[in-house]
Protein backbone atom coordinates (compact mmCIF):
# COMPACT_ATOMS: atom_id res chain seq x y z
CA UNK A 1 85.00 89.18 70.13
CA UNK A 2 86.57 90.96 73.56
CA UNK A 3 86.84 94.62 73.60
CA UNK A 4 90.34 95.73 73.65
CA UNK A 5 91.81 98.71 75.31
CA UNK A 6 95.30 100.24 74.63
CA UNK A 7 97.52 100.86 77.02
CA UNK A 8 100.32 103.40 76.77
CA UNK A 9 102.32 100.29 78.38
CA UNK A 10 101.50 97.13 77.55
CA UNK A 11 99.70 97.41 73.80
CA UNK A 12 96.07 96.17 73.15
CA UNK A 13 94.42 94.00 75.71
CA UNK A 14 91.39 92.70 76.98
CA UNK A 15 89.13 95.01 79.05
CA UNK A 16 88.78 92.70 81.32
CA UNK A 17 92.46 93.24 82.30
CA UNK A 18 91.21 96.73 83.46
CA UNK A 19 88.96 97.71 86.06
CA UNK A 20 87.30 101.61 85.96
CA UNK A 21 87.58 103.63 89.05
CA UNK A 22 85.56 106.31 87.75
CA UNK A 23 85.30 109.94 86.50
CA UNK A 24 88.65 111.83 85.76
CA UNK A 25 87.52 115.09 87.39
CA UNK A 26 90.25 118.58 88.44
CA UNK A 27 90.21 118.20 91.78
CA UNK A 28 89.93 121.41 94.16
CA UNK A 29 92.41 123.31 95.77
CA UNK A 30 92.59 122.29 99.54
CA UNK A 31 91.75 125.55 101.09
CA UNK A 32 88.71 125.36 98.43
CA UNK A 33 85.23 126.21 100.03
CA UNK A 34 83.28 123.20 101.51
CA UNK A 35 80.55 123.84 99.30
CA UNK A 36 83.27 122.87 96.21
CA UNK A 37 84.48 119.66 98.14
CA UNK A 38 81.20 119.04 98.53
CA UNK A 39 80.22 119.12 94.82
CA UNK A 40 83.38 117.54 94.04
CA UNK A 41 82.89 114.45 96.17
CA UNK A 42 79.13 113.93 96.01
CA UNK A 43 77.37 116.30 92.41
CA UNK A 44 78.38 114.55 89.12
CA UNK A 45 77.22 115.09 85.92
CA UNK A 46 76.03 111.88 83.21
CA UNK A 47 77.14 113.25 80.79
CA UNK A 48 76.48 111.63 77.17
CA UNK A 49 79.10 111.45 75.04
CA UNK A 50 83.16 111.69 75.16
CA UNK A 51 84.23 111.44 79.31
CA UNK A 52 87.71 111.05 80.96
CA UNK A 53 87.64 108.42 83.37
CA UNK A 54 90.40 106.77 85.44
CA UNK A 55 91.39 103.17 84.90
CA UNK A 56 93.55 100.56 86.53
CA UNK A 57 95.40 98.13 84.62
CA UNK A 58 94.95 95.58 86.78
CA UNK A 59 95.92 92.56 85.78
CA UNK A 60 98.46 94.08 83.80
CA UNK A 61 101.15 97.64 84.28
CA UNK A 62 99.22 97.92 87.28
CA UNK A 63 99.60 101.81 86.00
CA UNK A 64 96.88 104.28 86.40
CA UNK A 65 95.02 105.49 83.14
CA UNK A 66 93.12 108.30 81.94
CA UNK A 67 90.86 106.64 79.49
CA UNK A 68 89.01 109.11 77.11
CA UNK A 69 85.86 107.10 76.19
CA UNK A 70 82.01 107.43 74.54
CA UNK A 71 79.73 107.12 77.52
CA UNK A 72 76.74 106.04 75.10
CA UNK A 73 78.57 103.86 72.71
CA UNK A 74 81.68 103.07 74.97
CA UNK A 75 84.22 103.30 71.73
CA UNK A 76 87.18 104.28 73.39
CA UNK A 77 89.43 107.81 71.46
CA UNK A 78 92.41 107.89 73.58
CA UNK A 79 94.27 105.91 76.51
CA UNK A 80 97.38 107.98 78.52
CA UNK A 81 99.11 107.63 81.85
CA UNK A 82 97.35 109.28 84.71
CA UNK A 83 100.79 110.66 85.28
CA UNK A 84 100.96 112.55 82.39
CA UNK A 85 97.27 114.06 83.45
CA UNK A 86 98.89 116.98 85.73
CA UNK A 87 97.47 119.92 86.04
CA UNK A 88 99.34 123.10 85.45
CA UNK A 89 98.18 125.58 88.43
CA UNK A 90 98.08 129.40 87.31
């Protein structure tokens, strides 16, 4: 059976609709320290367990996702427009 992923748009579909662009990290400020953009752009962490991660409907919306999803047993919690992901600066 094909794993199906939700999106906000277009209901359940195949993942093979989708393809993952990667981590769904807070990007710095732009006057931000090198060493940050450095960190930012080349330091991730693995980590195990629940991750945000950026998908593209591809074959589908075309819409950007944030996909919440299990890094070690890939069961995916939540799918939302990338949209809705911005950040509220202090």
């Amino acid at each position: 059976m094909a794993s199906l992923v939700t999106c906000p748009h277009c209901g359940a579909r195949p993942k093979e609709e989708f393809t993952v662009k990667g981590a769904a990290l807070t990007r710095p400020a732009p006057d931000a320290a090198q060493d940050t953009w450095f960190d930012y752009v080349y330091l991730r962490d693995n980590p195990r367990g629940r991750y945000d991660e950026y998908w593209h409907h591809t074959s589908g919306c075309r819409r950007w996702l944030v996909i919440t999803r299990d890094t070690a047993t890939h069961e995916i919690y939540e799918s939302r427009d990338a949209a809705d992901r911005r950040e509220v600066s202090a």
